[in-house]
Protein backbone atom coordinates (compact mmCIF):
# COMPACT_ATOMS: atom_id res chain seq x y z
CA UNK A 1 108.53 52.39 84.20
CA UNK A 2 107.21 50.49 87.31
CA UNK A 3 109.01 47.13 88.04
CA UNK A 4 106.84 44.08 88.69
CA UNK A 5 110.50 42.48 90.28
CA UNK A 6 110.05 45.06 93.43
CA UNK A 7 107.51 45.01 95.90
CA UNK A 8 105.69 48.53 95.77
CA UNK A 9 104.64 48.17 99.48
CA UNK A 10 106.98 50.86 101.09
CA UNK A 11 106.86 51.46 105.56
CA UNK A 12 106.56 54.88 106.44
CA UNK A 13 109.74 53.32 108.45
CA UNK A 14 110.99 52.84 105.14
CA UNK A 15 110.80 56.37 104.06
CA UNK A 16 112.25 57.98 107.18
CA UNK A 17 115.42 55.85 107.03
CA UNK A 18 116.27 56.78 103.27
CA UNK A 19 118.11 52.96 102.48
CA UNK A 20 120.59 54.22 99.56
CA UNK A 21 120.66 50.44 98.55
CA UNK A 22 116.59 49.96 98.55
CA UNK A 23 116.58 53.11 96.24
CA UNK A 24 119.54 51.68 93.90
CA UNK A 25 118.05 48.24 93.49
CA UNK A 26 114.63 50.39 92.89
CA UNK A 27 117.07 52.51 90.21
CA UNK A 28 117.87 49.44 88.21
CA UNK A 29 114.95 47.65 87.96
CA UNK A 30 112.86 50.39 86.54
CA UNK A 31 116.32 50.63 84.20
CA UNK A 32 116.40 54.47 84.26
CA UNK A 33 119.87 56.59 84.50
CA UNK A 34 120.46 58.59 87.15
CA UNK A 35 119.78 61.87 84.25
CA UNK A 36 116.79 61.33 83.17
CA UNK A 37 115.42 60.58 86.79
CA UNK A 38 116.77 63.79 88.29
CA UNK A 39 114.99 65.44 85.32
CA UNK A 40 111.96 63.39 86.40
CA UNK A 41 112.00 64.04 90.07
CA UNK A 42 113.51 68.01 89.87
CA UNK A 43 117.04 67.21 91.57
CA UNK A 44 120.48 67.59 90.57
CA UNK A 45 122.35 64.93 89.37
CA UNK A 46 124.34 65.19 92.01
CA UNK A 47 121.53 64.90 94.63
CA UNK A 48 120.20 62.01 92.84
CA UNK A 49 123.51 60.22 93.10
CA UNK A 50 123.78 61.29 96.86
CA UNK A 51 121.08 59.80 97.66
CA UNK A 52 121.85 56.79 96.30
CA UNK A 53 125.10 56.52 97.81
CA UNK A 54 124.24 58.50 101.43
CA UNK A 55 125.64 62.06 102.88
CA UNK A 56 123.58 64.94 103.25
CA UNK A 57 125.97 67.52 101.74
CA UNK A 58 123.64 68.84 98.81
CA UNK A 59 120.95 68.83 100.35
CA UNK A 60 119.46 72.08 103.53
CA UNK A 61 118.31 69.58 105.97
CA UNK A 62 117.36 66.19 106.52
CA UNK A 63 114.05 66.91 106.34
CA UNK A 64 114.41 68.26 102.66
CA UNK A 65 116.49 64.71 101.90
CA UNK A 66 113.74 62.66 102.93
CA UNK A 67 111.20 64.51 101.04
CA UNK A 68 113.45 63.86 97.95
CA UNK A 69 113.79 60.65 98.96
CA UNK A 70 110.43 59.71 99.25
CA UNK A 71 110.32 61.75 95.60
CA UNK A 72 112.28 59.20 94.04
CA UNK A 73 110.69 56.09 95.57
CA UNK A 74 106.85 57.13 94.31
CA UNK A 75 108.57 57.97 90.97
CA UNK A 76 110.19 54.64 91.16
CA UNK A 77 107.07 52.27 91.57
CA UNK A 78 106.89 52.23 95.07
CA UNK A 79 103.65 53.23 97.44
CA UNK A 80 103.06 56.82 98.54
CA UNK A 81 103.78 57.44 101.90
CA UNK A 82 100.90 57.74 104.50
CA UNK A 83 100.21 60.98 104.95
CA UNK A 84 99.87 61.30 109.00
CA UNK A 85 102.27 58.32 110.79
CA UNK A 86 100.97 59.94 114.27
CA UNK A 87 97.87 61.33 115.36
CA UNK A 88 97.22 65.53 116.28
CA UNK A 89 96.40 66.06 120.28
CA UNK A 90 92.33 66.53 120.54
CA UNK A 91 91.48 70.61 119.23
CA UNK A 92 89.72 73.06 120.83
CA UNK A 93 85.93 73.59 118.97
CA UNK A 94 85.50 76.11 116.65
CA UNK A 95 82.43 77.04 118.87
CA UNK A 96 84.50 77.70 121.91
CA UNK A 97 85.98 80.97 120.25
CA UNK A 98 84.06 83.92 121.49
CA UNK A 99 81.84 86.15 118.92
CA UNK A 100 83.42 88.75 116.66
CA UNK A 101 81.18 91.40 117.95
CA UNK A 102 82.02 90.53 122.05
CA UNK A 103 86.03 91.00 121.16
CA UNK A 104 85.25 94.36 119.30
CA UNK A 105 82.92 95.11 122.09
CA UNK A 106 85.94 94.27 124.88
CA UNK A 107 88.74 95.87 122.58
CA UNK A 108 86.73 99.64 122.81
CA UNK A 109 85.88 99.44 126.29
CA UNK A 110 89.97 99.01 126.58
CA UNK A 111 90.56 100.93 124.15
CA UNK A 112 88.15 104.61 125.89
CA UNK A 113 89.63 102.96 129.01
CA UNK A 114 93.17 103.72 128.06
CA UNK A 115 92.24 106.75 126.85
CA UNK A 116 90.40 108.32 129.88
CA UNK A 117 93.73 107.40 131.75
CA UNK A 118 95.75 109.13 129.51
CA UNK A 119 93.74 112.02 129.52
CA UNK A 120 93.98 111.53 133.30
CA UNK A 121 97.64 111.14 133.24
CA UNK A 122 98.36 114.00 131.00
CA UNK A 123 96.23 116.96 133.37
CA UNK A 124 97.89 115.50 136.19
CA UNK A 125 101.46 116.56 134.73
CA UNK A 126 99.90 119.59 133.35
CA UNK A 127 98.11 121.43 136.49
CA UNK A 128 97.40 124.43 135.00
CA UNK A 129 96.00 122.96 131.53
CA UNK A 130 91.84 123.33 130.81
CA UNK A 131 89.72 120.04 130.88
CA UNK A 132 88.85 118.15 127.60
CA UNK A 133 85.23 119.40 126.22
CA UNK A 134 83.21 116.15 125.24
CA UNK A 135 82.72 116.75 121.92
CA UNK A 136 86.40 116.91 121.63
CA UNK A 137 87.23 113.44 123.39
CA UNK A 138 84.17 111.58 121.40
CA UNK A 139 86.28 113.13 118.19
CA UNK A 140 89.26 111.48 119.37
CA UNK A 141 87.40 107.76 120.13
CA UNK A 142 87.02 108.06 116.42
CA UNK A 143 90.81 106.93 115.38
CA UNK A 144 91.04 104.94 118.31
CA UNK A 145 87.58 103.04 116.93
CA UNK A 146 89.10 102.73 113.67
CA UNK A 147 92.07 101.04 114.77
CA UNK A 148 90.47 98.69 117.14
CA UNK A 149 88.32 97.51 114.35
CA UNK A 150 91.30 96.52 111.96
CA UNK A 151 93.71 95.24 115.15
CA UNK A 152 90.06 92.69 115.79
CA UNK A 153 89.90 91.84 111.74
CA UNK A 154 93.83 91.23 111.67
CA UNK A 155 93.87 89.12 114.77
CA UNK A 156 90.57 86.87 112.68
CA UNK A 157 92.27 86.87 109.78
CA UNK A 158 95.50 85.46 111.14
CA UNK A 159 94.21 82.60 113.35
CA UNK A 160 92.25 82.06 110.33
CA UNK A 161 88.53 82.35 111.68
CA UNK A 162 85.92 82.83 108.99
CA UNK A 163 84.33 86.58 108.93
CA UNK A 164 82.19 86.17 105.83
CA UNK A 165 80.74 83.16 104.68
């Protein structure tokens, strides 16, 4: 199926551009119709044939063209794309994330912090009403605990910071 006529060596340039003509020369070398290689690279015929003659009407986004594009072209003989043509600004360390048990630790104190001030709030709009007993606030930290906890395992979770090794 590869062609020993057409240079595999392919730019990343090369790939961005899409070149209907390198892709049709590619086409008949490797002597394939345009059926069986939509079958082999999961396109339409129609795409297939696009792409080979240019527009972007079948196809979401240029984006999604390329990637078909580039599809073809592997399929075809040619080299696989780099994967990175640019490189990623310098991360922030893993280390420099603060401990799992400081954010739980910061997320009560805001948490029984925000609730003293509602508890505030609410006698000062109630004059006459009787003062919380303590028993009955450290009851309602409980909830409050409970959520905290899963808000602090969601947010880890999501930014994708290991827990459990």
């Amino acid at each position: 199926m590869r062609s020993a006529e057409i240079d595999p060596a392919v730019s990343a340039r090369e790939y961005d551009d899409c070149d209907p003509q390198a892709l049709c020369a590619r086409v008949q070398a490797a002597g394939l119709d345009e059926a069986r290689l939509a079958r082999m690279a999961c396109l339409s015929v129609d795409q297939v044939r696009q792409l080979m003659q240019g527009g972007e009407s079948l196809f979401y986004s240029a984006a999604i063209k390329r990637q078909a594009y580039k599809r073809l072209m592997v399929i075809l003989g040619a080299a696989p794309p780099p994967l990175a043509t640019h490189q990623d600004p310098e991360r922030p360390r893993v280390g420099s994330l603060p401990e799992p048990e400081e954010v739980a630790l910061q997320a009560m104190d805001r948490i029984i912090a925000l609730d003293q001030k509602a508890q505030t709030l609410a006698q000062e709009f109630e004059p006459g009403s009787p003062t919380v007993t303590g028993s009955r606030r450290k009851g309602s930290v409980w909830p409050w605990l409970f959520l905290a906890i899963i808000v602090v395992t969601g947010l880890f979770l999501a930014s994708g910071w290991p827990i459990a090794s």
